[in-house]
Protein backbone atom coordinates (compact mmCIF):
# COMPACT_ATOMS: atom_id res chain seq x y z
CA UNK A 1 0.00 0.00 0.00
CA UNK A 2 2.80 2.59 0.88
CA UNK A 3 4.53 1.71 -2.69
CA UNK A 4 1.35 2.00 -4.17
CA UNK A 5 0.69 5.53 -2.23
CA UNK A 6 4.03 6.86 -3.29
CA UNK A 7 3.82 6.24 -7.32
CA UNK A 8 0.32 7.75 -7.10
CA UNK A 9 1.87 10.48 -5.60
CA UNK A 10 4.90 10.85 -7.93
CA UNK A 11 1.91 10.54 -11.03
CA UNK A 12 0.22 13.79 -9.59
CA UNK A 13 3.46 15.76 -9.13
CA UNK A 14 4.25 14.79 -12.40
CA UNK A 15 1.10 15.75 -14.26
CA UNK A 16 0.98 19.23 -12.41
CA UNK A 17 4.41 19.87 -13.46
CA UNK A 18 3.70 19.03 -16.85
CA UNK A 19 0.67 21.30 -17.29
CA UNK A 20 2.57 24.13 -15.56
CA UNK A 21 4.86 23.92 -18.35
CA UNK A 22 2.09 23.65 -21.22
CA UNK A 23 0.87 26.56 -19.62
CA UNK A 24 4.59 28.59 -19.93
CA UNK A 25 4.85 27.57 -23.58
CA UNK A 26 1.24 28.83 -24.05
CA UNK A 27 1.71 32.12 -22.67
CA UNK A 28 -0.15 32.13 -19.62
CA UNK A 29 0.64 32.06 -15.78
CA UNK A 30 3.05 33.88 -13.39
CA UNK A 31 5.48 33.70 -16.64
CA UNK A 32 3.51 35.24 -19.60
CA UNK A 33 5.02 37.44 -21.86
CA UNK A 34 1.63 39.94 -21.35
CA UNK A 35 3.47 40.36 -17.80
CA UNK A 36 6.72 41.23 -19.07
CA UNK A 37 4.78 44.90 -20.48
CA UNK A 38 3.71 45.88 -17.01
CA UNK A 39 6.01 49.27 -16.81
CA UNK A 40 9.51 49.13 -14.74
CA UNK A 41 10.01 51.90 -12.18
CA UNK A 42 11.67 54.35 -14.23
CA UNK A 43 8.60 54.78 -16.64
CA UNK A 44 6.85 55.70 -13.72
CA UNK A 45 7.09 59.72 -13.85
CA UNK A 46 7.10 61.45 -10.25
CA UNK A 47 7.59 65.26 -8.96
CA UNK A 48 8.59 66.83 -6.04
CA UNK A 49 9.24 70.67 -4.55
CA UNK A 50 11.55 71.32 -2.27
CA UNK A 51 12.83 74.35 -0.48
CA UNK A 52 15.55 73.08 1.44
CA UNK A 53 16.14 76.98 2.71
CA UNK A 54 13.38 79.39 3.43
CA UNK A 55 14.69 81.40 5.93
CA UNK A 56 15.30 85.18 7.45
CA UNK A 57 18.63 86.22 7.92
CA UNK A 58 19.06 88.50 10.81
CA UNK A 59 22.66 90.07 10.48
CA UNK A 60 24.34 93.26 12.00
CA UNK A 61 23.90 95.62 9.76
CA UNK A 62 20.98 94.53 7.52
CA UNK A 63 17.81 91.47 7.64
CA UNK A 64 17.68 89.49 4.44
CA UNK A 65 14.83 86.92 3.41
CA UNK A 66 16.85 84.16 1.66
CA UNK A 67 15.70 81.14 -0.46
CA UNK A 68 17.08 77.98 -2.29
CA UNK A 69 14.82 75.33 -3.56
CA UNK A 70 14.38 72.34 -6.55
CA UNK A 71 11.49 70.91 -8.83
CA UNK A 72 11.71 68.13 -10.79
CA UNK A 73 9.70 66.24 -13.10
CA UNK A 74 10.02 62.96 -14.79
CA UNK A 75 11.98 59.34 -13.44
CA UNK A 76 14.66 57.83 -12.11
CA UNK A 77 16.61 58.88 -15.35
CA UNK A 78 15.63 61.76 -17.37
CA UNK A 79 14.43 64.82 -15.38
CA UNK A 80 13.11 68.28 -16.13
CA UNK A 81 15.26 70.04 -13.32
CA UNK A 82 14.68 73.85 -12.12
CA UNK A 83 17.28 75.53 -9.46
CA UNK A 84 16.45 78.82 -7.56
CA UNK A 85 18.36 80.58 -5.22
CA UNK A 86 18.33 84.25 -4.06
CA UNK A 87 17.84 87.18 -1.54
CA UNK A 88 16.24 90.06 -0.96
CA UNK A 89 16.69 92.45 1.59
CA UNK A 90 14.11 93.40 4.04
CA UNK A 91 16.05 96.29 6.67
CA UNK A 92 19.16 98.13 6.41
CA UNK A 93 18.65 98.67 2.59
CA UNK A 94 16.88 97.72 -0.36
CA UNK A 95 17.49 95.87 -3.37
CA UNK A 96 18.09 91.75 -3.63
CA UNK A 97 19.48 89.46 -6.23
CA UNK A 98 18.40 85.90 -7.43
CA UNK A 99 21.66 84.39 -7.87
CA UNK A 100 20.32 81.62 -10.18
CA UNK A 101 17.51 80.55 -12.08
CA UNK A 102 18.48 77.42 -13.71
CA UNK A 103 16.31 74.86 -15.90
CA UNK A 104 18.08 72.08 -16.88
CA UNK A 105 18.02 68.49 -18.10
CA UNK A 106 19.01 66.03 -15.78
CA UNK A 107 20.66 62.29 -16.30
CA UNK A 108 20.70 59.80 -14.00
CA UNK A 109 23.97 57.85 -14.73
CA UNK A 110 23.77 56.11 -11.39
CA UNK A 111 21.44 55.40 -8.04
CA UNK A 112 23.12 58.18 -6.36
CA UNK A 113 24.01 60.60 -9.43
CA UNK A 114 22.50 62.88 -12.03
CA UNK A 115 24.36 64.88 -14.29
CA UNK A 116 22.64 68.34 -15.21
CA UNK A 117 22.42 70.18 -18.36
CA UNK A 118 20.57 73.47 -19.41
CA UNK A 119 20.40 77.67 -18.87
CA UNK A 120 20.29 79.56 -15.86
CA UNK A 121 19.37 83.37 -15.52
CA UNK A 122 20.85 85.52 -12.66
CA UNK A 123 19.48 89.20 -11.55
CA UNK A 124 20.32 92.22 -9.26
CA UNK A 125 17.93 94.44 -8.09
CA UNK A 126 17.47 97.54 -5.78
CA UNK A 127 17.86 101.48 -6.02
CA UNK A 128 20.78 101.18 -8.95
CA UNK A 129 19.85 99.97 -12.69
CA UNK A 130 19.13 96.25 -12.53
CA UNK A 131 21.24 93.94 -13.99
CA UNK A 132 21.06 90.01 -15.58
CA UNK A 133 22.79 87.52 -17.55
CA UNK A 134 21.94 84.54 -19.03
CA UNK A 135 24.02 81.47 -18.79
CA UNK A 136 25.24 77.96 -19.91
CA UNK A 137 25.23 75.46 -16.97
CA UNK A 138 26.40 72.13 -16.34
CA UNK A 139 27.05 70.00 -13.03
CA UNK A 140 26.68 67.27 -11.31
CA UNK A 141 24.62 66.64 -8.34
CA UNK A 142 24.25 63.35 -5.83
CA UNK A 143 25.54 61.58 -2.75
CA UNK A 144 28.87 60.80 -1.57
CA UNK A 145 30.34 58.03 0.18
CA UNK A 146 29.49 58.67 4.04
CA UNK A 147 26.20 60.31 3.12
CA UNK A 148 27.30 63.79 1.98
CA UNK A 149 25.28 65.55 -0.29
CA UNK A 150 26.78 67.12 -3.04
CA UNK A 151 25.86 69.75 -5.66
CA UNK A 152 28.50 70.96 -8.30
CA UNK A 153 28.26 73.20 -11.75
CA UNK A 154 30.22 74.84 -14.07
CA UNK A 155 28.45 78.28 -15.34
CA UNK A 156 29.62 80.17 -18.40
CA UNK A 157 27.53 83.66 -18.62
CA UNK A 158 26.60 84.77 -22.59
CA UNK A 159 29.75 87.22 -22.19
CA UNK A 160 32.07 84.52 -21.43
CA UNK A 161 32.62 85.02 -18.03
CA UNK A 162 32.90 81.32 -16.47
CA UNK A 163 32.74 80.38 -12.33
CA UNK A 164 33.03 77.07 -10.94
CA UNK A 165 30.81 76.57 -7.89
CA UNK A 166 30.40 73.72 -4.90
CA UNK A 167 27.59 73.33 -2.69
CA UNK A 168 27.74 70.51 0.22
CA UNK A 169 25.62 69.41 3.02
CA UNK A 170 25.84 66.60 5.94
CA UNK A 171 23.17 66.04 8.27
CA UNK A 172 23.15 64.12 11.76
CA UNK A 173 20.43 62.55 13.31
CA UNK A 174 19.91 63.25 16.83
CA UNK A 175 16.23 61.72 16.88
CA UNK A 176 14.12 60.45 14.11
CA UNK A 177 12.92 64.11 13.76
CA UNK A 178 15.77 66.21 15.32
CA UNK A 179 17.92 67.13 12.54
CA UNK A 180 21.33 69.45 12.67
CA UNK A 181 22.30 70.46 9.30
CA UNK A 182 25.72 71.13 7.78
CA UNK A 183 26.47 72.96 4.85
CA UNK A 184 29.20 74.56 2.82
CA UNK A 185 29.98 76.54 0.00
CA UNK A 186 32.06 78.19 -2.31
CA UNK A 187 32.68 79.10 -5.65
CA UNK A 188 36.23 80.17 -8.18
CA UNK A 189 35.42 82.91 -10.69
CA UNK A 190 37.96 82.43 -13.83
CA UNK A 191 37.76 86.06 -14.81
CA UNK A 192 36.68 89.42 -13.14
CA UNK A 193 32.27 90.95 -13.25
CA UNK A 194 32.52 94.02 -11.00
CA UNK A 195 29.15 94.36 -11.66
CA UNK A 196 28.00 91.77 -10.40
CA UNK A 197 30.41 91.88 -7.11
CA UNK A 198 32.18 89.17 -8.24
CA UNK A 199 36.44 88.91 -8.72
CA UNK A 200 38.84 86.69 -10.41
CA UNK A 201 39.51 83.43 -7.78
CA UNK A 202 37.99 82.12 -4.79
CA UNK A 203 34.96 84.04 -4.16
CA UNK A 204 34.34 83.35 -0.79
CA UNK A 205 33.01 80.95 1.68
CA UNK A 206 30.00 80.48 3.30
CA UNK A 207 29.14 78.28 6.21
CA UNK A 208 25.93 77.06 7.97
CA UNK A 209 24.39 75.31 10.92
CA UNK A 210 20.47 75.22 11.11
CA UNK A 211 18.87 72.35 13.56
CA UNK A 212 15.37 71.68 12.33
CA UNK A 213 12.48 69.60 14.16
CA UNK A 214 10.17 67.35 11.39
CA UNK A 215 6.96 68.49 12.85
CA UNK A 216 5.72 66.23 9.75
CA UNK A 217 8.31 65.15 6.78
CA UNK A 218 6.94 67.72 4.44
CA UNK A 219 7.36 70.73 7.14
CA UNK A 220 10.23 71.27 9.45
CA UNK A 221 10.71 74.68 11.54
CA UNK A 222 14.60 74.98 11.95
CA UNK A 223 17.05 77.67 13.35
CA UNK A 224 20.57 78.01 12.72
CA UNK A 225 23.55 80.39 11.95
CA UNK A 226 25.45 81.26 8.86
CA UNK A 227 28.83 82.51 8.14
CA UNK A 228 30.16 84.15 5.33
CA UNK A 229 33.89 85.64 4.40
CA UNK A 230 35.31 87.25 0.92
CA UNK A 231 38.26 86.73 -0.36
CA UNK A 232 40.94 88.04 -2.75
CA UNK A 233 39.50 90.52 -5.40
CA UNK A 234 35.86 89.76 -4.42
CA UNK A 235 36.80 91.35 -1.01
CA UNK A 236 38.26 94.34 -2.63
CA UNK A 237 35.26 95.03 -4.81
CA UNK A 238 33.19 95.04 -1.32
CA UNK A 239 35.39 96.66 0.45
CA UNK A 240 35.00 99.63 -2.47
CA UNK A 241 31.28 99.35 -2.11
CA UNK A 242 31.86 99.98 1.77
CA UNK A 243 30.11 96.92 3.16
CA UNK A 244 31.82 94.45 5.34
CA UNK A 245 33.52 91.32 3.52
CA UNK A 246 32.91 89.34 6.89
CA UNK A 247 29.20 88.53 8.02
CA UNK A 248 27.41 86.35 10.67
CA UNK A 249 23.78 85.70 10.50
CA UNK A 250 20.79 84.13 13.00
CA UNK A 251 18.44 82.59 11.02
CA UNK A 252 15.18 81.66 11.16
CA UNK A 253 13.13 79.09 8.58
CA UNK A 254 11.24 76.59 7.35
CA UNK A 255 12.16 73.74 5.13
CA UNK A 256 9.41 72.42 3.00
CA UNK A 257 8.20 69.99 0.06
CA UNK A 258 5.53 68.66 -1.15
């Protein structure tokens, strides 16, 4: 009875097995081709805004309202890109500048990487004539080994005038939603805009600290402090203007997206 039991057994396994495969050859089940169209992740197009500074500035001599945020459109891949980042005063004078405006196409060559391609417009404004230029821009943008967060470009203005810049960030984790904030950066100017402020060289540097609490993920109340020094002929051209090359900042914000 048991060998009988155990070639009925083997029978069934083996019919079920067969029509499994019938089924393969066929088309249908887990296998099909039909499932092989579903879409992969990357044709699956998201979007996202995100002001990752949206903050007063309250300095010695003058309160600025400061911004920097990015939208994107589109995969894991190709990306419609757009970059904004300015000031504007709001005491101790008037007058502002958006230091970039940038729409660009972006590539992503790996899970952490996308290289960025497209034109950026800058602008001064205030009491004096306003000025703007329009600009190539290329870069690179991603994270680095040990979770720093990197942003680099390469902008050549429509007069020639070309300045390398470098934007980084680190953040620590004291709780789940108790975030301190790191961030750095600087930028090398390869010939000389006076009207624009800016010299041949290092530029500057500017350095941050802003601890922000996640009241949700999409809305986080921080404060912080920001440092910023001039250098070489950048410094001079302030220094003519009669403002301080040197300047430390409490600021007050809220980082954002949605």
């Amino acid at each position: 009875m048991a060998v009988k039991h155990g070639r009925y057994t083997a029978l069934v396994i083996l019919g079920v097995m067969g029509s499994t495969t019938a089924a393969l050859a066929q088309g249908v089940g887990p296998q099909a081709e039909s499932d092989w169209s579903l879409p992969v992740h990357d044709d699956v197009t998201h979007s996202q805004l995100l002001m990752d500074r949206f903050e007063y500035q309250d300095g010695d001599d003058e309160d600025v309202f400061a911004w920097e945020g990015q939208a994107w459109w589109g995969g894991d891949t190709h990306r419609l890109v757009v970059d904004s980042e300015g000031e504007a005063l709001v005491s101790g004078g008037d007058g502002g500048e958006v230091e970039s405006f940038d729409v660009q196409y972006g590539y992503g060559f790996s899970a952490y990487w996308q290289a960025k391609a497209g034109l950026g417009y800058q602008t001064t404004f205030g009491p004096g004539p306003d000025r703007d230029r329009a600009s190539a821009v290329v870069g690179v943008q991603g994270l680095a080994p040990y979770w720093f967060e990197v942003d680099t470009g390469l902008r050549v203005s429509e007069d020639g005038d070309a300045v390398a810049e470098f934007e980084g960030e680190y953040e620590w984790l004291f709780t789940q939603r108790l975030i301190l904030q790191g961030r750095a950066e600087t930028s090398y100017a390869f010939s000389e805009v006076p009207e624009f402020g800016v010299g041949e060289g290092v530029n500057g540097l500017t350095l941050g600290l802003r601890l922000r609490y996640e009241l949700a993920r999409e809305f986080a109340p921080y404060i912080g402090v920001r440092w910023q020094d001039q250098y070489g002929d950048t410094a001079d051209l302030t220094r003519a203007e009669g403002e301080d090359t040197e300047k430390t900042s409490l600021v007050a914000g809220v980082r954002w997206w949605f």
